[in-house]
PDB file of N, CA and C in Angstrom:
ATOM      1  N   UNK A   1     192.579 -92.131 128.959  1.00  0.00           N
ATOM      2  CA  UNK A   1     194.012 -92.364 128.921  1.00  0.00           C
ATOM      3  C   UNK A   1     194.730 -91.031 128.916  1.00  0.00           C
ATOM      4  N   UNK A   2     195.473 -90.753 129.744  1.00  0.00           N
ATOM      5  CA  UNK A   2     196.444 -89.807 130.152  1.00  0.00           C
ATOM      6  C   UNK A   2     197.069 -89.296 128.215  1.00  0.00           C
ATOM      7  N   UNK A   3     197.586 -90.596 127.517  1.00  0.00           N
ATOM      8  CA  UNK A   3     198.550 -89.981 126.209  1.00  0.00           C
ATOM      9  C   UNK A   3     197.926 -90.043 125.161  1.00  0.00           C
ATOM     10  N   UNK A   4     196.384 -90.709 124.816  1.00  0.00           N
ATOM     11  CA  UNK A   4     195.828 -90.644 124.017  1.00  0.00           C
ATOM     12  C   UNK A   4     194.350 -90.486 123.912  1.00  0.00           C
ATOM     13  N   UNK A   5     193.656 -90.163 122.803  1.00  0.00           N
ATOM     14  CA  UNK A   5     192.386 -90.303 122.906  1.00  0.00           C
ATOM     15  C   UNK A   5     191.579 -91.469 121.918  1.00  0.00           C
ATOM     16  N   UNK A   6     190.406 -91.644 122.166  1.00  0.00           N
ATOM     17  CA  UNK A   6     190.015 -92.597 121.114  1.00  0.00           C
ATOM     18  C   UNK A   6     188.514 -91.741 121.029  1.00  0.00           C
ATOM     19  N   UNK A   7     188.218 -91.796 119.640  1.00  0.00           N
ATOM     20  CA  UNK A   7     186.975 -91.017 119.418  1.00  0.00           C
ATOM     21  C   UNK A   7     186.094 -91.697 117.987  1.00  0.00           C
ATOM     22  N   UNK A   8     185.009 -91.926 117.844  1.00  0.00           N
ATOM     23  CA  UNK A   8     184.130 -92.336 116.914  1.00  0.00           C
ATOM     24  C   UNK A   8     183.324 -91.613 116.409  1.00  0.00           C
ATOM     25  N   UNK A   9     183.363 -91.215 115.251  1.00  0.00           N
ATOM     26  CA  UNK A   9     182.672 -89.830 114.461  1.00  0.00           C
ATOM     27  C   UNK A   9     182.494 -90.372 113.513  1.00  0.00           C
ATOM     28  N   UNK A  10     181.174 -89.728 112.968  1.00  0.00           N
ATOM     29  CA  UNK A  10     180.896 -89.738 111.453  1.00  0.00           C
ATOM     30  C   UNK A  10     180.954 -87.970 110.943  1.00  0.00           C
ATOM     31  N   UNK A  11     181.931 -88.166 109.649  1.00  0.00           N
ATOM     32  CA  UNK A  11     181.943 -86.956 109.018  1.00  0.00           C
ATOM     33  C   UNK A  11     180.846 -86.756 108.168  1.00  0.00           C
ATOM     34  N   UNK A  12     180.208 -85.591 108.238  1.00  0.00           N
ATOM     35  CA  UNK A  12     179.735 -84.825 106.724  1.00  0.00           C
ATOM     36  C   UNK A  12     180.247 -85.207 105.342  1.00  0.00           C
ATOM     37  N   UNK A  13     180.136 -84.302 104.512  1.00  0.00           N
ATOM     38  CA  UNK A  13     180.136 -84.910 102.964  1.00  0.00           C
ATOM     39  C   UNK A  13     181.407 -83.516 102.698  1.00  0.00           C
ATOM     40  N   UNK A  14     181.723 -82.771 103.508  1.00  0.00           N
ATOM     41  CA  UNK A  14     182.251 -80.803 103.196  1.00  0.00           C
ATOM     42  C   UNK A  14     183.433 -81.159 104.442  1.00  0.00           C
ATOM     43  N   UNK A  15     183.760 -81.839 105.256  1.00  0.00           N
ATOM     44  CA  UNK A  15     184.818 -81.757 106.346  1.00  0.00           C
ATOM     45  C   UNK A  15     185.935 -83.054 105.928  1.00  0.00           C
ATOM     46  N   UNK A  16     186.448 -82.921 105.637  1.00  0.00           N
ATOM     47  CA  UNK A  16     188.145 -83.658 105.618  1.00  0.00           C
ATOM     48  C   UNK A  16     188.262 -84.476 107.058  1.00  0.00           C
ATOM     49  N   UNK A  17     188.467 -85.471 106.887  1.00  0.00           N
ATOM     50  CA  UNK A  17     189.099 -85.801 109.124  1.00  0.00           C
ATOM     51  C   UNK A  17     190.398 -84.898 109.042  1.00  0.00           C
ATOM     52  N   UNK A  18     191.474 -84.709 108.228  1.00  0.00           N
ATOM     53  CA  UNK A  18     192.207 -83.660 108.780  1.00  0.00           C
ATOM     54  C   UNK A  18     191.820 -82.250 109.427  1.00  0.00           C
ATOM     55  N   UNK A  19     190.993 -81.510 108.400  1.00  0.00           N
ATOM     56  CA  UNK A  19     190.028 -80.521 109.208  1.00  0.00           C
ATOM     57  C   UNK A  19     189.351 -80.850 110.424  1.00  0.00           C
ATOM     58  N   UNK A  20     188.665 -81.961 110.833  1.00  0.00           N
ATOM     59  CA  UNK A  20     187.776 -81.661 111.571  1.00  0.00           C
ATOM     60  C   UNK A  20     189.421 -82.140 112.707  1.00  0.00           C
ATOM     61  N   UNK A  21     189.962 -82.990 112.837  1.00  0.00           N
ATOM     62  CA  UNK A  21     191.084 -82.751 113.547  1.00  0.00           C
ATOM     63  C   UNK A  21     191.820 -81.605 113.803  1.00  0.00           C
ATOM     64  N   UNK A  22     192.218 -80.852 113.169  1.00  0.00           N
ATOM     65  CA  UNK A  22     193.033 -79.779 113.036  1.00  0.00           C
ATOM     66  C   UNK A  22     192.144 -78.839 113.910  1.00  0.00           C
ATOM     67  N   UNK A  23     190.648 -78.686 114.065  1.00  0.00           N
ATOM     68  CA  UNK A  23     189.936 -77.977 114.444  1.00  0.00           C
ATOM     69  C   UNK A  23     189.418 -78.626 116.164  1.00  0.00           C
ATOM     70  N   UNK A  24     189.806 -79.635 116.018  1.00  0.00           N
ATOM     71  CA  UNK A  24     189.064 -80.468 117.311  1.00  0.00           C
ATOM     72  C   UNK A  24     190.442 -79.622 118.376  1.00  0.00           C
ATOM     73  N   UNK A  25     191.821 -80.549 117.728  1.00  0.00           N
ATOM     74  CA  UNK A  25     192.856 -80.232 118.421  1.00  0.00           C
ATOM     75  C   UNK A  25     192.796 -78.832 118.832  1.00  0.00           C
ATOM     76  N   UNK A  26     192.668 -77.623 118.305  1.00  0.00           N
ATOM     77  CA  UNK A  26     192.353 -76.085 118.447  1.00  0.00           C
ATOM     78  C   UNK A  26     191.165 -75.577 119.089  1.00  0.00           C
ATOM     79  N   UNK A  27     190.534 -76.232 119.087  1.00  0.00           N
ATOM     80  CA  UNK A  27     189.066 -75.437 120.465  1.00  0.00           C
ATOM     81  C   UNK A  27     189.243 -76.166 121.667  1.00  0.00           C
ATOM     82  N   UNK A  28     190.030 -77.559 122.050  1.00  0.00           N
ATOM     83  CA  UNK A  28     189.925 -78.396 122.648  1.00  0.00           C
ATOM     84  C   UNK A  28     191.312 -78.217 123.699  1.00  0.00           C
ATOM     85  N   UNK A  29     192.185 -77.516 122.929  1.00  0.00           N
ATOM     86  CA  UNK A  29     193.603 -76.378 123.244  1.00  0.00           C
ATOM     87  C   UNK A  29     193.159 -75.460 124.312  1.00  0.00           C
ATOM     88  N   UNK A  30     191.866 -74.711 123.530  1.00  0.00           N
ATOM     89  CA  UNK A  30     191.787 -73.489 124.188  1.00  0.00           C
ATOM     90  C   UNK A  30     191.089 -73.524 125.467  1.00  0.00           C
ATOM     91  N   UNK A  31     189.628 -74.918 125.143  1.00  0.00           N
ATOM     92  CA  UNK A  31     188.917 -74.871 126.047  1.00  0.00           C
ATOM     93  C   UNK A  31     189.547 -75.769 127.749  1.00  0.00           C
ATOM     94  N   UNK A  32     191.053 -76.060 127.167  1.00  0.00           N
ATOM     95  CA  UNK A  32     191.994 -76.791 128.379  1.00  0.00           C
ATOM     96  C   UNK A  32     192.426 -75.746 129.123  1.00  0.00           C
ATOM     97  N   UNK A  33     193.162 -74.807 128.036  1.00  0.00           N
ATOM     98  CA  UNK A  33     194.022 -73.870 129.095  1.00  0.00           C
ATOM     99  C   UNK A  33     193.641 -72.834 129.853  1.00  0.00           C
ATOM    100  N   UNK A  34     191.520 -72.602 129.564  1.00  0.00           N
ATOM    101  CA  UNK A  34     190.560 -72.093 129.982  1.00  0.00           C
ATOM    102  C   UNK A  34     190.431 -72.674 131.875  1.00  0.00           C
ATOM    103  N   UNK A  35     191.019 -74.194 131.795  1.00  0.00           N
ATOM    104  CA  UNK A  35     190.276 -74.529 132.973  1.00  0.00           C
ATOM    105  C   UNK A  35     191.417 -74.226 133.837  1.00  0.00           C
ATOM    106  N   UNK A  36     192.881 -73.939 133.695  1.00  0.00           N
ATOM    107  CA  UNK A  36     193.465 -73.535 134.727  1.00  0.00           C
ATOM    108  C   UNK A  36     195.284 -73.512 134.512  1.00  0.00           C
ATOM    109  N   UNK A  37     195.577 -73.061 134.960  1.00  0.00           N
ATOM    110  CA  UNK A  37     197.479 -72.746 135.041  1.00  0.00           C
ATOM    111  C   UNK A  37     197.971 -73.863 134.994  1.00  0.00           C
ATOM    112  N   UNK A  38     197.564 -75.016 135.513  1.00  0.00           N
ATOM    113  CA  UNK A  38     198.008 -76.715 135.676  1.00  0.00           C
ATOM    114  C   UNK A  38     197.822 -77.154 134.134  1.00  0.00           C
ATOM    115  N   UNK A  39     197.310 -76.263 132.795  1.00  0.00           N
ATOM    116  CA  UNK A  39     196.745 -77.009 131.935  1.00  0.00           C
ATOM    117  C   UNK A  39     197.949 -76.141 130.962  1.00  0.00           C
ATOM    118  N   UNK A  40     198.746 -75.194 131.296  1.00  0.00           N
ATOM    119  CA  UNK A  40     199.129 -74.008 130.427  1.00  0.00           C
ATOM    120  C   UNK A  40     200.312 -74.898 129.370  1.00  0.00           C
ATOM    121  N   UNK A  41     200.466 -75.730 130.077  1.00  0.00           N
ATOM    122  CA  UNK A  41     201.744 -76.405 128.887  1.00  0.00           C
ATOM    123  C   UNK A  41     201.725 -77.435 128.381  1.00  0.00           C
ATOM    124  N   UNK A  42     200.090 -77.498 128.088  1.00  0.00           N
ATOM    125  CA  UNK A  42     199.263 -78.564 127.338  1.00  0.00           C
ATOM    126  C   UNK A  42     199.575 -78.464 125.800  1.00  0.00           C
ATOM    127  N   UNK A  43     199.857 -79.280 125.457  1.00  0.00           N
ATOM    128  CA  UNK A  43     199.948 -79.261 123.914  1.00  0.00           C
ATOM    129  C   UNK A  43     199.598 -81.090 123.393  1.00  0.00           C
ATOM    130  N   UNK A  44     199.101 -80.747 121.741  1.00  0.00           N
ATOM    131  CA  UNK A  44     198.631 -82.097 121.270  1.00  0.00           C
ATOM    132  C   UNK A  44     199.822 -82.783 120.046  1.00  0.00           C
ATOM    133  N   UNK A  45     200.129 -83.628 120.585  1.00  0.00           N
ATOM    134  CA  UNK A  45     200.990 -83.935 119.445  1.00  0.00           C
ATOM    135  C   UNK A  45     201.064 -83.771 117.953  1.00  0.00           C
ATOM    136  N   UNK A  46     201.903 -83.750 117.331  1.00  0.00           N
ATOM    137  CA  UNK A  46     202.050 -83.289 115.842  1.00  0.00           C
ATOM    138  C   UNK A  46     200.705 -84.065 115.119  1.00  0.00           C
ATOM    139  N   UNK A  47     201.008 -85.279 115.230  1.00  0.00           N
ATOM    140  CA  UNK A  47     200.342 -86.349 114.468  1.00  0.00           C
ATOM    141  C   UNK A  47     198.809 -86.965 114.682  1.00  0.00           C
ATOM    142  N   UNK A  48     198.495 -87.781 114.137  1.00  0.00           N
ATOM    143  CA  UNK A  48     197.403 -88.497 114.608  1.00  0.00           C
ATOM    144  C   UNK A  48     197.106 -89.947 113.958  1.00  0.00           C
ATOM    145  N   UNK A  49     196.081 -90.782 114.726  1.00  0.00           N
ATOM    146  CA  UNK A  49     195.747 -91.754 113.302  1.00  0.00           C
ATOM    147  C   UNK A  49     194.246 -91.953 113.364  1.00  0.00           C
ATOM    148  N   UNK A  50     194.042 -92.039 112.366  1.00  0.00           N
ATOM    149  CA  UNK A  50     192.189 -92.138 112.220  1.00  0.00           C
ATOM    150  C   UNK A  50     192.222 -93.764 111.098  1.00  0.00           C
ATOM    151  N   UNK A  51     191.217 -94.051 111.672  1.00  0.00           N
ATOM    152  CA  UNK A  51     190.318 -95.167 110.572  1.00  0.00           C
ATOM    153  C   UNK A  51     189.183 -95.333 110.514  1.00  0.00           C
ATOM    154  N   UNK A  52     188.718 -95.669 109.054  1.00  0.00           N
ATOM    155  CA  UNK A  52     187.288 -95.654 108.535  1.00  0.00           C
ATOM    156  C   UNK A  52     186.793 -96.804 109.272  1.00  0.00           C
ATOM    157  N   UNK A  53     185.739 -96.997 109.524  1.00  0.00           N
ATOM    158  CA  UNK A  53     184.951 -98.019 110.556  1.00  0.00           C
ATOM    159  C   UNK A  53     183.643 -98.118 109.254  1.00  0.00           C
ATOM    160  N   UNK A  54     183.562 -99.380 109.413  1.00  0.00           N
ATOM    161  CA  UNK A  54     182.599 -99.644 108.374  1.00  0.00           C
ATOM    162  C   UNK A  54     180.722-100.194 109.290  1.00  0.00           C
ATOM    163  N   UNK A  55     180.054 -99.787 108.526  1.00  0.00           N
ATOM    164  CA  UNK A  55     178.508 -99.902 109.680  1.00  0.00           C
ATOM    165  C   UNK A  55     178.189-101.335 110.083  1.00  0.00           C
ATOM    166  N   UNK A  56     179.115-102.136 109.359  1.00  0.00           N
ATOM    167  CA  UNK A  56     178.714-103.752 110.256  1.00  0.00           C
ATOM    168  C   UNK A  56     179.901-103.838 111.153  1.00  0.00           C
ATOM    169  N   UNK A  57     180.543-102.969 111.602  1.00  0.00           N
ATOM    170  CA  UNK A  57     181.877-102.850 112.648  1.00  0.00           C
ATOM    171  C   UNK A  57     181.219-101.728 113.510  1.00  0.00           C
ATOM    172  N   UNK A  58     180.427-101.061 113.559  1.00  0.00           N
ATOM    173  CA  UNK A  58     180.534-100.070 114.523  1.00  0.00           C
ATOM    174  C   UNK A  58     180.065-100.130 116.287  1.00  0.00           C
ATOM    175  N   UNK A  59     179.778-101.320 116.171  1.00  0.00           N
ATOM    176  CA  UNK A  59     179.394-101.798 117.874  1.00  0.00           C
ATOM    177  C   UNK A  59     180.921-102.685 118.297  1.00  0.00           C
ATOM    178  N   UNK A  60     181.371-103.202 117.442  1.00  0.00           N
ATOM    179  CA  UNK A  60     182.464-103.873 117.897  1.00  0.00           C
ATOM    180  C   UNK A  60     183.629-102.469 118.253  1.00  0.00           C
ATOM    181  N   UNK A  61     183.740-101.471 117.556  1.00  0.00           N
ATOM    182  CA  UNK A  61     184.198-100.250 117.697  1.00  0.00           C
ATOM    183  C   UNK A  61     184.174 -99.846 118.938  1.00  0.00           C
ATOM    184  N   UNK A  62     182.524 -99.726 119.186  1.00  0.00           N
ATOM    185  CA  UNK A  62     181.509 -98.886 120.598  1.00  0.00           C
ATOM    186  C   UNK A  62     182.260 -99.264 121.454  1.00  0.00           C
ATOM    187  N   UNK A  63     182.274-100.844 121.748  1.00  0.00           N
ATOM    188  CA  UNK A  63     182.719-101.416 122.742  1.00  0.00           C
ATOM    189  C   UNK A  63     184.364-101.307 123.099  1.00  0.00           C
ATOM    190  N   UNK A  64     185.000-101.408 122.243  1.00  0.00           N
ATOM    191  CA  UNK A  64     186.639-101.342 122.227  1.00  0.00           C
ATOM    192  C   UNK A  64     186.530 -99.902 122.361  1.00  0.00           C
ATOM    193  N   UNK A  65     186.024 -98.926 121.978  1.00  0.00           N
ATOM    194  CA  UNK A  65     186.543 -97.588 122.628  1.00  0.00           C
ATOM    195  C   UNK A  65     186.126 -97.654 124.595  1.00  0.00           C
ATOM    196  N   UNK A  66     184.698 -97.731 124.567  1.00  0.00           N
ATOM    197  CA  UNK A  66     184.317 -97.983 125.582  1.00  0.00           C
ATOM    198  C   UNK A  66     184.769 -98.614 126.982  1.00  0.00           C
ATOM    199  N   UNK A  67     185.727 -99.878 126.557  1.00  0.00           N
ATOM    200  CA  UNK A  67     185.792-100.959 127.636  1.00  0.00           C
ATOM    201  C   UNK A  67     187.674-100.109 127.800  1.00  0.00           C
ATOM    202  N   UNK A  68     188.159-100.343 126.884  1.00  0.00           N
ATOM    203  CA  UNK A  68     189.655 -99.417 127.136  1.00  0.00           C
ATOM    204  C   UNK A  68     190.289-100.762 127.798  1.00  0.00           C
ATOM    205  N   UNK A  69     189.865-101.810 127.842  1.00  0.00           N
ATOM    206  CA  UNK A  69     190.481-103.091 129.118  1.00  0.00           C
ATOM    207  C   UNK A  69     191.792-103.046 128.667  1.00  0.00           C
ATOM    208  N   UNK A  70     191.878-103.051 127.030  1.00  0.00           N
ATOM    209  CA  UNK A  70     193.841-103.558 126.853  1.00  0.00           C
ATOM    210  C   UNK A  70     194.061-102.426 127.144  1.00  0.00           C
ATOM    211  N   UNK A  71     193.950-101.530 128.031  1.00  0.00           N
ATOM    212  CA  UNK A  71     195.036-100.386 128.251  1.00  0.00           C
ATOM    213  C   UNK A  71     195.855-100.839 129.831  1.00  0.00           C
ATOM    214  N   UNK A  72     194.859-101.822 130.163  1.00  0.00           N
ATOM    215  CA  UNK A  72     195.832-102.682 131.201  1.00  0.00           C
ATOM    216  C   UNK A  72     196.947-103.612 130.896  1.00  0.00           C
ATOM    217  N   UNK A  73     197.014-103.864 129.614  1.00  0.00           N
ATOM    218  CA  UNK A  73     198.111-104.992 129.055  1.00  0.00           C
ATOM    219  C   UNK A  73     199.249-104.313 127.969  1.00  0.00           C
ATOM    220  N   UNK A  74     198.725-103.031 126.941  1.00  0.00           N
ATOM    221  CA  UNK A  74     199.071-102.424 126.290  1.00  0.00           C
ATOM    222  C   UNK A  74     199.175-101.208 126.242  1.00  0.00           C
ATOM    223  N   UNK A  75     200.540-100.498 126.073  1.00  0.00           N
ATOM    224  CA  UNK A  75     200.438 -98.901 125.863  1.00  0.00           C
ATOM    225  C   UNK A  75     199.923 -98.428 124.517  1.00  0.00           C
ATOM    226  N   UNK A  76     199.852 -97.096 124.655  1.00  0.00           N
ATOM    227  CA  UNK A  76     199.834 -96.222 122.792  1.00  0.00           C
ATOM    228  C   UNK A  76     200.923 -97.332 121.761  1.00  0.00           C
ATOM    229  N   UNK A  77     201.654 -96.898 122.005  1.00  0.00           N
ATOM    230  CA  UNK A  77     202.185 -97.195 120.878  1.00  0.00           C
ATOM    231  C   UNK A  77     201.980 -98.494 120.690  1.00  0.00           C
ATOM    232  N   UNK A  78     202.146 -99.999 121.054  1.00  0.00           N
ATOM    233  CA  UNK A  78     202.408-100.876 120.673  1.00  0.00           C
ATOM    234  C   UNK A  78     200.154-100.786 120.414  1.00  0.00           C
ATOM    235  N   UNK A  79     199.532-100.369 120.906  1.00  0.00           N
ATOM    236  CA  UNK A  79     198.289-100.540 120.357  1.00  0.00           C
ATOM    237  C   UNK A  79     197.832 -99.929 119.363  1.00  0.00           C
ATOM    238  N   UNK A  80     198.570 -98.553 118.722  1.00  0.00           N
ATOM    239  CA  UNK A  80     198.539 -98.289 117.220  1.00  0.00           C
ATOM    240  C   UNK A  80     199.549 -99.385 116.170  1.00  0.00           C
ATOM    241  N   UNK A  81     200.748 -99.822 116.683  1.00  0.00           N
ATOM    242  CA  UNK A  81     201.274-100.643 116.034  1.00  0.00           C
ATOM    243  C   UNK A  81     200.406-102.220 115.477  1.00  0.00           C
ATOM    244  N   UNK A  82     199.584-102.740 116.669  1.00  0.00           N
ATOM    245  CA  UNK A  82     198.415-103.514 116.390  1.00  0.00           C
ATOM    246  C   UNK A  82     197.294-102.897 115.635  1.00  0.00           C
ATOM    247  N   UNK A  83     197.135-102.401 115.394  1.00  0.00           N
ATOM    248  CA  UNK A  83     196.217-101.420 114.585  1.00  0.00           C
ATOM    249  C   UNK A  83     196.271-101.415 113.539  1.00  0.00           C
ATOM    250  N   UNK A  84     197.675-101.213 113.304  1.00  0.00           N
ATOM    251  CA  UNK A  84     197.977-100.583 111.603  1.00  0.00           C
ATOM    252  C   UNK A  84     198.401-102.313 111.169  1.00  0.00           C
ATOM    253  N   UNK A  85     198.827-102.981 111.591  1.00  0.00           N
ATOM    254  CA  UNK A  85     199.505-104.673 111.217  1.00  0.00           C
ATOM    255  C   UNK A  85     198.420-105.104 111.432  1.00  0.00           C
ATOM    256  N   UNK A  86     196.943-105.001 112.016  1.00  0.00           N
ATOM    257  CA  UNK A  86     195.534-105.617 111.754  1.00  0.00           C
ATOM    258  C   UNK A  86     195.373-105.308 110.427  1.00  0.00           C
ATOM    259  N   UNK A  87     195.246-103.926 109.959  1.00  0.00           N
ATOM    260  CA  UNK A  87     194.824-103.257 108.710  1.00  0.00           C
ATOM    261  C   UNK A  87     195.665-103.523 107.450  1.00  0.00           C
ATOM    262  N   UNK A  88     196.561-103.942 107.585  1.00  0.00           N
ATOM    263  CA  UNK A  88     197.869-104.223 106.658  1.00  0.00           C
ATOM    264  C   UNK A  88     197.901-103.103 106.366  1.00  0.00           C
ATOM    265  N   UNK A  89     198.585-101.814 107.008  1.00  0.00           N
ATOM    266  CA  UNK A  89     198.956-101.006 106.727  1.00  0.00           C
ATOM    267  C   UNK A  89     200.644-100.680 106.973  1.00  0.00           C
ATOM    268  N   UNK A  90     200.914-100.075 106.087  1.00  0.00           N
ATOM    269  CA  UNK A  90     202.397 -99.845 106.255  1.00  0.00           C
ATOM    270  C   UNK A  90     202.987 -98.965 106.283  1.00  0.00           C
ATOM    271  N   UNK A  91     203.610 -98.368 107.613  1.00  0.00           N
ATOM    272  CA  UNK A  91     204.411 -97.041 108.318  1.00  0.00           C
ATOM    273  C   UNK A  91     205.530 -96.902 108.483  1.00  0.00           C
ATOM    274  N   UNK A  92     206.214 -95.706 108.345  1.00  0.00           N
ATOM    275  CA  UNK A  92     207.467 -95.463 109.183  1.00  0.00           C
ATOM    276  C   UNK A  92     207.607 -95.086 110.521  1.00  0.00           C
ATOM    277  N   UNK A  93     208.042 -95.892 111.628  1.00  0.00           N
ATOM    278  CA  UNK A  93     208.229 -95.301 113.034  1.00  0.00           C
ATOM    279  C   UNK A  93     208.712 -93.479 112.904  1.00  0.00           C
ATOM    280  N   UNK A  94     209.416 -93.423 112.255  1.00  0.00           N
ATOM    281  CA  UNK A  94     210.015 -91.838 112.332  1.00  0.00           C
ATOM    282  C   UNK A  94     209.060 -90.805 112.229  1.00  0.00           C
ATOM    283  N   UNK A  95     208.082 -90.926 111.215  1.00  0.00           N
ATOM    284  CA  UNK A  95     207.031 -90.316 111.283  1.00  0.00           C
ATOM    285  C   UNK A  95     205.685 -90.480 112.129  1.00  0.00           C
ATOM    286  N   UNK A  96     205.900 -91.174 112.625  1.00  0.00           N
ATOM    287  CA  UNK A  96     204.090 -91.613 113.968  1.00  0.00           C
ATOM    288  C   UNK A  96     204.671 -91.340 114.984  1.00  0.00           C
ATOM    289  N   UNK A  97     205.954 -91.250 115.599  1.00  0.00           N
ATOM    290  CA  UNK A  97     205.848 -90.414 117.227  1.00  0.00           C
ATOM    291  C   UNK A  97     206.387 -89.332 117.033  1.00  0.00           C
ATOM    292  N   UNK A  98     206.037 -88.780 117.759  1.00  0.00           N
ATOM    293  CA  UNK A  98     206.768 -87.179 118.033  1.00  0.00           C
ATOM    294  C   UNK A  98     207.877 -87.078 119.282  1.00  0.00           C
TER     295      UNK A  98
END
């Protein structure tokens, strides 16, 4: 997807997901604007969202990163908005886009 990424990691017991984000976004910066002048005004948005995936969820995960199909029916946003109202989680729009 052109505006977002989707990624499945397991952290260590010593890395924060903010760290290992903060660090992904920064080598992943450099190793873009490495590949050419078309890449120079690449930048990653302020924000992010991560969730814990539990080990009897992680193939149902595999596959939904994998297949990407609702990206034919759904953009970013309204598919983090499904996301966080699956999780009963509760946000402010002002703060999740940039």
């Amino acid at each position: 997807m052109e505006d977002h990424v989707h990624l499945l990691v397991r952290f260590g017991r010593t890395v924060t997901q903010a760290e290992w984000v903060k660090e992904l976004k920064r080598v992943s910066n450099l190793w873009l604007k490495e590949r050419g002048a078309e890449f120079v005004d690449f930048e990653w948005q302020g924000g992010y969202a991560d969730f814990s995936v539990s080990q009897s969820n992680l193939e149902p995960v595999k596959q939904y990163i994998a297949g990407q199909e609702h990206h034919r029916k759904i953009g970013f946003q309204d598919e983090l908005r499904a996301l966080l109202k699956r999780h009963e989680l509760e946000w402010d729009e002002k703060y999740v886009w940039d």
